[in-house]
Protein backbone atom coordinates (compact mmCIF):
# COMPACT_ATOMS: atom_id res chain seq x y z
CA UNK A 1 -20.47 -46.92 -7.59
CA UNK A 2 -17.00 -48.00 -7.95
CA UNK A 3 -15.89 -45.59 -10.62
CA UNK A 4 -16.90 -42.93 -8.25
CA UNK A 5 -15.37 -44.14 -5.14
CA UNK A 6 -12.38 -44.09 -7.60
CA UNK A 7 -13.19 -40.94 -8.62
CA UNK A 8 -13.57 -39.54 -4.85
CA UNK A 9 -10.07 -41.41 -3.82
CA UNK A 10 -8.38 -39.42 -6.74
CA UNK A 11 -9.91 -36.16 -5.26
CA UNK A 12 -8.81 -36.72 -1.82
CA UNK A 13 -6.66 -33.81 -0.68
CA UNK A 14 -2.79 -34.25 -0.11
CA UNK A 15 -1.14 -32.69 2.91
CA UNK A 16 -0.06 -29.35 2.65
CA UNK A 17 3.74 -29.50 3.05
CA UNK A 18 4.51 -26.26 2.39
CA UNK A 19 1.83 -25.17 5.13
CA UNK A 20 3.63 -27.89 7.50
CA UNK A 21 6.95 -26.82 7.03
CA UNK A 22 5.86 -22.87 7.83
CA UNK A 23 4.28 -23.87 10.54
CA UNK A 24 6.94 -25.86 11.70
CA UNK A 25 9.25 -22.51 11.01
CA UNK A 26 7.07 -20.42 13.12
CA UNK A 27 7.12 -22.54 15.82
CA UNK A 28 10.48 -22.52 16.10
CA UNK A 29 11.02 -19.06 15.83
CA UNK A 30 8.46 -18.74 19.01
CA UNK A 31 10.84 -21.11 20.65
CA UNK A 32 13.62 -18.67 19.42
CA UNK A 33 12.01 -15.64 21.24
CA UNK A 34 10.45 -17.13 24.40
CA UNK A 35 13.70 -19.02 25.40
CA UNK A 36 12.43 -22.83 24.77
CA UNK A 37 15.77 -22.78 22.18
CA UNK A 38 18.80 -20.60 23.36
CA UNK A 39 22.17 -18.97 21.70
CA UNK A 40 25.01 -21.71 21.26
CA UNK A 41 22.49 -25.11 22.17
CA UNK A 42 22.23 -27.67 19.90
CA UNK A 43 18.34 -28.43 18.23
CA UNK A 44 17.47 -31.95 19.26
CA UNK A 45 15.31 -33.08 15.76
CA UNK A 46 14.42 -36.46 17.22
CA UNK A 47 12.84 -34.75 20.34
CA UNK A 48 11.24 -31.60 18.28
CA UNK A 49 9.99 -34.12 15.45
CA UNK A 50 8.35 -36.62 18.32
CA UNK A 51 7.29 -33.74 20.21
CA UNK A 52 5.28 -32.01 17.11
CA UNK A 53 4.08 -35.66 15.64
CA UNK A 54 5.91 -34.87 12.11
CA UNK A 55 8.52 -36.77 10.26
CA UNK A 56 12.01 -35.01 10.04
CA UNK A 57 11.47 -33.89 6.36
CA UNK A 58 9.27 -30.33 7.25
CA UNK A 59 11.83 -29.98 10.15
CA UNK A 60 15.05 -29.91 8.12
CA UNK A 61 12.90 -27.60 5.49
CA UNK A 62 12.06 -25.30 8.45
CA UNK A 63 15.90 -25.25 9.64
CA UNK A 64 17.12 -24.09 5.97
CA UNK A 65 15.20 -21.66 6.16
CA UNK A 66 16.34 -20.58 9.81
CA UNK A 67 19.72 -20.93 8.84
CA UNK A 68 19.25 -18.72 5.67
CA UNK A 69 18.56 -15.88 7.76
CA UNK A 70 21.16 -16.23 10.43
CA UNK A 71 19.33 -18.26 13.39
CA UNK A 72 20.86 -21.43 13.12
CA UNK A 73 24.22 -23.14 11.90
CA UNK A 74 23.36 -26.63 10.16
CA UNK A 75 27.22 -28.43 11.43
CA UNK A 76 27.15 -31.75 9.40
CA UNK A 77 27.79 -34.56 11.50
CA UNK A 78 27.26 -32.46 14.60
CA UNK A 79 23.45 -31.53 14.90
CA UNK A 80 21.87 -27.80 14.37
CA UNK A 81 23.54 -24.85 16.36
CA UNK A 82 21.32 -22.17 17.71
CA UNK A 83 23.63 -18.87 16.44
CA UNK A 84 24.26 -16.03 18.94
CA UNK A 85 23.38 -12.57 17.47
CA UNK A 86 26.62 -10.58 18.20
CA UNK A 87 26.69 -6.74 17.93
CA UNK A 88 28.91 -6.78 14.90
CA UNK A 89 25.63 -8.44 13.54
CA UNK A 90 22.90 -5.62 15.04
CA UNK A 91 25.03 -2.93 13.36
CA UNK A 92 25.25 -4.76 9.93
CA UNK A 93 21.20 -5.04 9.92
CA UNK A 94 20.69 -1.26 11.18
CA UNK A 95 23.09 -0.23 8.12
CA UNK A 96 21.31 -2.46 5.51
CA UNK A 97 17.40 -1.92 6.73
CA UNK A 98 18.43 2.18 7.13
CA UNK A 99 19.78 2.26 3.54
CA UNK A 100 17.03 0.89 2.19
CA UNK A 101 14.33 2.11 3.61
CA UNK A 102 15.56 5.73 3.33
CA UNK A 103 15.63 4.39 -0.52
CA UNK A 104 12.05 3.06 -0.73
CA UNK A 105 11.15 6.28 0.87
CA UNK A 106 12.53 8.58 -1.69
CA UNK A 107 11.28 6.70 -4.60
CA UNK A 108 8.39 5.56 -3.47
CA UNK A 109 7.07 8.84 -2.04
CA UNK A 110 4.36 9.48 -4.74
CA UNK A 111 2.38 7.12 -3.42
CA UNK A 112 2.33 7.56 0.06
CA UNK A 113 -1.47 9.50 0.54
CA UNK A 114 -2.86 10.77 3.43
CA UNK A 115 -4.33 7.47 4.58
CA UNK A 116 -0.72 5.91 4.53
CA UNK A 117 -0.12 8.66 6.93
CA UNK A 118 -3.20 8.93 8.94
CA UNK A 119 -2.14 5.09 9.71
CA UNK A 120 1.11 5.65 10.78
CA UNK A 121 -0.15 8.02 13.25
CA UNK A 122 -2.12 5.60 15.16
CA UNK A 123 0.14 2.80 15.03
CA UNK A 124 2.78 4.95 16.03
CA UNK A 125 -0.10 6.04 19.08
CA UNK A 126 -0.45 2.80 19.85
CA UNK A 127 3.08 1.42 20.01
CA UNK A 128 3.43 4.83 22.62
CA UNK A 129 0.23 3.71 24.74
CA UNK A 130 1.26 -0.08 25.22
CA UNK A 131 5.02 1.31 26.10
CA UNK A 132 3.64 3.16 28.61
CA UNK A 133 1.03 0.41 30.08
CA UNK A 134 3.85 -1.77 30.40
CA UNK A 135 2.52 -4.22 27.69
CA UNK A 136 4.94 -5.61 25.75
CA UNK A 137 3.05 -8.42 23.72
CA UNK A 138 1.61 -6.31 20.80
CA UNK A 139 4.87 -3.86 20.73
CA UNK A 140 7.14 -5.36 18.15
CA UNK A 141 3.94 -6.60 15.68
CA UNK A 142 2.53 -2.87 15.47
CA UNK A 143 6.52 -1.72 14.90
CA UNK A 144 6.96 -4.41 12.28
CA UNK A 145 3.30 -3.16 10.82
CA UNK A 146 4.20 0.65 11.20
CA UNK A 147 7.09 0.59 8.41
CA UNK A 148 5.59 -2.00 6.90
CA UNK A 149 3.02 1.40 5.47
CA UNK A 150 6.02 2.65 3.32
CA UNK A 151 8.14 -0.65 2.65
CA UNK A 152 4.68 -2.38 1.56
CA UNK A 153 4.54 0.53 -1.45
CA UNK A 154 7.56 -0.81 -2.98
CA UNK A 155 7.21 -2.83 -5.91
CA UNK A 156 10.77 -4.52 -5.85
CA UNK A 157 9.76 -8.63 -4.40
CA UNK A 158 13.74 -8.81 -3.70
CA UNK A 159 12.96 -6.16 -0.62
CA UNK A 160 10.70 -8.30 0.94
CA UNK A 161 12.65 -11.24 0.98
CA UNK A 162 15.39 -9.76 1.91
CA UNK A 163 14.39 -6.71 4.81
CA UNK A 164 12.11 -9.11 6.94
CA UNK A 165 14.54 -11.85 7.49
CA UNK A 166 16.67 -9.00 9.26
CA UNK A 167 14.00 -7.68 10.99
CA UNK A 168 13.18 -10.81 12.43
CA UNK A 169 16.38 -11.47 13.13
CA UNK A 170 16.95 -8.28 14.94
CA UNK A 171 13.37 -8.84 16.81
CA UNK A 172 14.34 -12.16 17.86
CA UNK A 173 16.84 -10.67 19.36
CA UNK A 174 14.97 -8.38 21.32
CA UNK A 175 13.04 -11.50 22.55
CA UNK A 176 11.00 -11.12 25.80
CA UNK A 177 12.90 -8.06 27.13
CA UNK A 178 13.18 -4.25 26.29
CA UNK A 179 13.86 -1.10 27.36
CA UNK A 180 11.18 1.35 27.72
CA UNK A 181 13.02 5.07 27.35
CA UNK A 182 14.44 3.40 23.84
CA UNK A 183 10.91 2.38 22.95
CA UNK A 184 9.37 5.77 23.51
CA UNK A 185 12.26 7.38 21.74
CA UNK A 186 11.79 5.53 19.07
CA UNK A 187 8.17 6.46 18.89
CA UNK A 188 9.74 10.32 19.27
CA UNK A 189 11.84 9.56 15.81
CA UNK A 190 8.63 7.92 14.29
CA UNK A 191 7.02 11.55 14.81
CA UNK A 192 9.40 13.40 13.73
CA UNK A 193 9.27 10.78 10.29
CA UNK A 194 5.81 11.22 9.96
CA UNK A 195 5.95 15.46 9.94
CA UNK A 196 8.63 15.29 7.01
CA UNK A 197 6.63 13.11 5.23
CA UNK A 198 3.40 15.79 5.93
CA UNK A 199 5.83 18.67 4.96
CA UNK A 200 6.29 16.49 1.82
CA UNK A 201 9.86 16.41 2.27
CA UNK A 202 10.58 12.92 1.20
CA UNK A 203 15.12 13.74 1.83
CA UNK A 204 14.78 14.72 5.19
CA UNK A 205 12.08 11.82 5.95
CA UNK A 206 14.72 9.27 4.51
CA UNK A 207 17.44 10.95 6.23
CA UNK A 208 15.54 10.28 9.81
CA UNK A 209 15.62 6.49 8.96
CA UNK A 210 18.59 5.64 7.65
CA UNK A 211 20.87 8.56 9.89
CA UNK A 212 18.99 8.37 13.26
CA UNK A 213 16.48 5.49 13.42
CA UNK A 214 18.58 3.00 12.01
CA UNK A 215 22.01 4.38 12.78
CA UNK A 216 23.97 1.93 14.87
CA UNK A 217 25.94 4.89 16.13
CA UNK A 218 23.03 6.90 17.33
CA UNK A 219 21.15 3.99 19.17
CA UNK A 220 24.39 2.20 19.95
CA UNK A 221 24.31 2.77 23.80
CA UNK A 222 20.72 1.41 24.02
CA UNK A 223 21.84 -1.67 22.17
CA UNK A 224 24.97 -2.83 23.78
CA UNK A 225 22.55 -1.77 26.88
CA UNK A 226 19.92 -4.21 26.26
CA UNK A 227 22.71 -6.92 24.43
CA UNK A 228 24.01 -6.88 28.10
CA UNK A 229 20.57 -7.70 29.36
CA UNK A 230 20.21 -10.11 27.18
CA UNK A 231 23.57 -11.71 28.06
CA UNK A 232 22.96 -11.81 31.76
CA UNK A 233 19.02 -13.06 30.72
């Protein structure tokens, strides 16, 4: 009996502090996008780390990782910085995600079949019905999940780790607010993506991403629009 309640103690599971730390990352973010942590205030650890009932280890692992994609300054000897995204930063991600995107198109476009495309469709119907019911809390999910179809066909890992960080970054900027006639054009350019990609004309497809989708230039007076919203927010 006591070899096996040896035995049992050795099996006992450790905690899971990867898991911990990720959760700690996306609760942060949420705080990030709600308004519970706001551009230019400091990130009180003592407060977050008593408020979640964790020790300050997963909480500085969660704020490298923020800071690695732009959301946070670590200032040594000064506390954690909550980073402003400026427009010099929005136009920086539209020019990186456009470029490659329009790239994983092009190569990729042997393996986008008619279900890839059937499911763009109705994400791309559905992101137009909740614009138009006014319901915001699905909208940027079923965005992130319709170019997620193509970018998901890529076989490169470096994409992934290095496209979502500036989506979210660029979502988390959008936080609670947006701006419905940019929404439903958006959905407009997202048709007129999908019928290139049905003409099976993988250049002009890519060229609808990376020169009008993800132009800075072209959506430029919706963003400093809605960067003034968010400034007066």
């Amino acid at each position: 009996m006591e070899i096996k309640g040896r035995q049992q103690k050795k099996m006992k599971p450790r905690l899971n502090v990867a898991s911990l730390r990720e959760q700690v990352y996306e609760y942060l973010r949420n705080e990030l996008i709600t308004g519970g942590l706001v551009p230019g205030s400091t990130i009180n650890l003592n407060q977050i780390a008593a408020q979640l009932g964790i020790s300050k280890t997963p909480l500085r692992d969660a704020l490298i990782h923020l800071e690695l994609e732009g959301f946070v300054s670590i200032l040594p000897r000064k506390g954690v910085m909550v980073n402003a995204l400026e427009l010099k930063d929005v136009k920086d991600a539209y020019h990186s995600i456009g470029i490659i995107e329009a790239a994983i198109v092009r190569d990729c476009f042997d393996k986008i079949k008619p279900a890839h495309i059937s499911k763009l469709e109705r994400l791309n119907e559905q992101m137009r019905e909740d614009i138009l019911r006014d319901d915001f809390s699905k909208l940027f999910k079923t965005n992130l999940a319709f170019h997620d179809v193509y970018n998901n066909l890529s076989d490169n890992p470096l994409l992934e780790k290095f496209i979502y960080p500036i989506k979210h970054r660029l979502y988390d900027f959008q936080g609670q607010r947006y701006i419905q006639e940019w929404e439903l054009r958006n959905c407009d350019e997202h048709a007129r993506f999908i019928d290139f990609l049905k003409a099976k004309e993988p250049a002009q497809a890519a060229r609808v991403l990376k020169d009008v989708h993800w132009s800075f230039e072209v959506q430029e007076e919706y963003i400093r629009q809605f960067y003034a919203m968010t400034e007066a927010g």
